[in-house]
N, C-alpha and C. Protein backbone atom coordinates (compact mmCIF):
# COMPACT_ATOMS: atom_id res chain seq x y z
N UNK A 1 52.59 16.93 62.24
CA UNK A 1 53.64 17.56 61.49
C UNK A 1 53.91 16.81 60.18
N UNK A 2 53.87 15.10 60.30
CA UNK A 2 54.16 14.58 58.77
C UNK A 2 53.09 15.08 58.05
N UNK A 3 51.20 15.07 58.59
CA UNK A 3 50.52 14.62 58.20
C UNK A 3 50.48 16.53 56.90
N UNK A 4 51.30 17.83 57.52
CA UNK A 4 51.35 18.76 57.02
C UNK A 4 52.62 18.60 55.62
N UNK A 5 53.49 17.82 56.18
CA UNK A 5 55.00 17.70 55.24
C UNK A 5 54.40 17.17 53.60
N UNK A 6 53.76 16.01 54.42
CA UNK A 6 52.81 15.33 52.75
C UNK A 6 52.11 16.27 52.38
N UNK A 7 51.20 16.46 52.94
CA UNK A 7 50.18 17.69 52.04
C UNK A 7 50.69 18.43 51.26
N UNK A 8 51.81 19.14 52.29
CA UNK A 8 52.60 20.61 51.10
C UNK A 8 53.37 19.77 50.22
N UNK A 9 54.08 18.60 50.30
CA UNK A 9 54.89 17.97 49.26
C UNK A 9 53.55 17.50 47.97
N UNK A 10 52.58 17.04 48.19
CA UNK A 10 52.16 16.66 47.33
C UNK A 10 51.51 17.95 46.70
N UNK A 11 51.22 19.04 46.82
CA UNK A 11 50.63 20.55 46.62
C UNK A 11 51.68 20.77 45.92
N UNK A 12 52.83 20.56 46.60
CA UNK A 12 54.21 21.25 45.81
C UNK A 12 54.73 20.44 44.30
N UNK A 13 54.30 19.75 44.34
CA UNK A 13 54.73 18.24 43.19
C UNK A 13 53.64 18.44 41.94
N UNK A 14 52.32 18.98 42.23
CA UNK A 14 51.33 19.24 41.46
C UNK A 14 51.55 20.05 41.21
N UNK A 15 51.51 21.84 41.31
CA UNK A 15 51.81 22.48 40.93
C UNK A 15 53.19 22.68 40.35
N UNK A 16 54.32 21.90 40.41
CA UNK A 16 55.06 21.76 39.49
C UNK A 16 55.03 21.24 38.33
N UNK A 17 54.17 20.16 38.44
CA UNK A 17 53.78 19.14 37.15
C UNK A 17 53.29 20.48 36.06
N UNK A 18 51.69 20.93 36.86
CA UNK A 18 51.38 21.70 36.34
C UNK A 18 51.83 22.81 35.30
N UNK A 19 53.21 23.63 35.85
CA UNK A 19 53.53 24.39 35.30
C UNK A 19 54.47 24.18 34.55
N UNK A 20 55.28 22.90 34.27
CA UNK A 20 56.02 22.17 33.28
C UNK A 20 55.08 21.24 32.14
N UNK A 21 53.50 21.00 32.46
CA UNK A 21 52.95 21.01 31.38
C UNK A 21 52.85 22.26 30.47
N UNK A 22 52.58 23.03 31.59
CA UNK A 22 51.65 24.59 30.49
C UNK A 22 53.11 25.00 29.66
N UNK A 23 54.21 25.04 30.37
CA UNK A 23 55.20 25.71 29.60
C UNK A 23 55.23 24.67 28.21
N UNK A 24 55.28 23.47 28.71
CA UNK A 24 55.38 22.58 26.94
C UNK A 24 54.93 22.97 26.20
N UNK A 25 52.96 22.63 26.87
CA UNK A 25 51.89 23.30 25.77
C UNK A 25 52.07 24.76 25.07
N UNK A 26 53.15 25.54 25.74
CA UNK A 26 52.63 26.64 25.33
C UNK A 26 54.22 27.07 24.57
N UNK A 27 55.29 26.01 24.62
CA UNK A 27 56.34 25.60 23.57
C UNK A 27 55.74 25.78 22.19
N UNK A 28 54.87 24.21 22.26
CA UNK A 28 54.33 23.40 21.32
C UNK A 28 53.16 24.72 20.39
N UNK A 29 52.65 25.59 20.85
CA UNK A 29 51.90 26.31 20.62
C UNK A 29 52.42 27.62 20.05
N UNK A 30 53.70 28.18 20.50
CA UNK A 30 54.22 29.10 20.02
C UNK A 30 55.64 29.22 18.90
N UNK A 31 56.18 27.97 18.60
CA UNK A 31 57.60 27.36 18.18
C UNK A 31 56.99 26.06 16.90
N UNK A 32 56.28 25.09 17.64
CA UNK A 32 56.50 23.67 16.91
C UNK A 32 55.01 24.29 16.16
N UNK A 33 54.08 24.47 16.41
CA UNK A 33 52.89 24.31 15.01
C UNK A 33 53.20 26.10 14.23
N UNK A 34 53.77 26.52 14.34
CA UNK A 34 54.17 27.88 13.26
C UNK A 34 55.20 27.19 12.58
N UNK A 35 55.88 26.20 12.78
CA UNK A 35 57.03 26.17 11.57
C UNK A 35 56.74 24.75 10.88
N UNK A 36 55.42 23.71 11.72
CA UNK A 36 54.71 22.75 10.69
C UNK A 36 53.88 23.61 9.61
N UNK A 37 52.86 24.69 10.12
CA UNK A 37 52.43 25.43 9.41
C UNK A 37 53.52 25.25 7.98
N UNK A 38 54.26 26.31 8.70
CA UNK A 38 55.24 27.16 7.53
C UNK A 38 55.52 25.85 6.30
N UNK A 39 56.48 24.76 7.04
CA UNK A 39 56.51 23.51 6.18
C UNK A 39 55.41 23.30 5.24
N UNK A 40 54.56 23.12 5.81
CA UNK A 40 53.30 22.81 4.99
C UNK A 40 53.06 23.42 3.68
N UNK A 41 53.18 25.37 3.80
CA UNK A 41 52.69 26.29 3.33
C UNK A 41 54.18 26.09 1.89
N UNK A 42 54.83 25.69 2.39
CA UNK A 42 56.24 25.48 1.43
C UNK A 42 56.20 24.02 0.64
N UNK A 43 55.45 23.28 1.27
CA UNK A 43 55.53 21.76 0.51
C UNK A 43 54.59 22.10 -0.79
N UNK A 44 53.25 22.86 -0.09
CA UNK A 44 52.21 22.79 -1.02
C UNK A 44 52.74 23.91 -2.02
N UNK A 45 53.43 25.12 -2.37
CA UNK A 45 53.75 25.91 -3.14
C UNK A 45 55.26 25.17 -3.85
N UNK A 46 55.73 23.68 -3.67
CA UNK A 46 56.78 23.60 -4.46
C UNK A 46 55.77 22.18 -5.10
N UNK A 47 54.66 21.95 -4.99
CA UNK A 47 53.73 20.82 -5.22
C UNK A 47 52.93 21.51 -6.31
N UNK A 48 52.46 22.78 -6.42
CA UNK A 48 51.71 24.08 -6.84
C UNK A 48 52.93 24.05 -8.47
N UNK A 49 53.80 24.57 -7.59
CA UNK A 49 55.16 24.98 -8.96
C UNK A 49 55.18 23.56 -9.52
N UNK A 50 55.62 22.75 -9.64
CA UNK A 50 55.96 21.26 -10.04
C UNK A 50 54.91 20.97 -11.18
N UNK A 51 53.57 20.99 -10.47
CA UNK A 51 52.14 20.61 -11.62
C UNK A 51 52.01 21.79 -12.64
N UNK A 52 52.55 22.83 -12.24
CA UNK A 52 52.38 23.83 -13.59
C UNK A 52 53.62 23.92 -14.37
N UNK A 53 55.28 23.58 -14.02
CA UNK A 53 56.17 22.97 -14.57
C UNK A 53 55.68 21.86 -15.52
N UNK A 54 54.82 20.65 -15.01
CA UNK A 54 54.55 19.71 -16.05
C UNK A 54 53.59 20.24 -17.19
N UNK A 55 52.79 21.30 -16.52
CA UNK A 55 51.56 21.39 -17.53
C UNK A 55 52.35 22.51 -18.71
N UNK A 56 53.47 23.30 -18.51
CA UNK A 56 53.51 24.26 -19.19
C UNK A 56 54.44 23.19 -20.74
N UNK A 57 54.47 22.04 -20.19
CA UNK A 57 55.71 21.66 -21.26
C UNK A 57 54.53 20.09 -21.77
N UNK A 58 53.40 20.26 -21.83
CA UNK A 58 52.29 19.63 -22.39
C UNK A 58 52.32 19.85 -23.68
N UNK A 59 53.15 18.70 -24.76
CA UNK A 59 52.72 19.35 -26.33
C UNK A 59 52.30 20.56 -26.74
């Protein structure tokens, strides 16, 4: 009877791990890299504006 209690506890403990990884990964995948993206896509277009700000006022 223990030798069943461990088994399912440790079955039960893994598949929890399991599915509190995938939900992170799939946090991290749907939330956190679309709005580094986005950041990014906004750093480089105020980096874009800035160098043609300097160039337009070139003698």
């Amino acid at each position: 009877m223990t030798k069943h209690f461990v088994k399912g506890f440790l079955l039960g403990s893994l598949t929890t791990l399991g599915a509190v990884a995938g939900s992170i990964f799939a946090f991290k995948k749907t939330v956190i890299e679309p709005q580094e993206a986005y950041d990014n896509k906004i750093e480089e277009n105020r980096r874009r504006a800035n160098r043609k700000s300097h160039a337009a006022h070139q003698g």
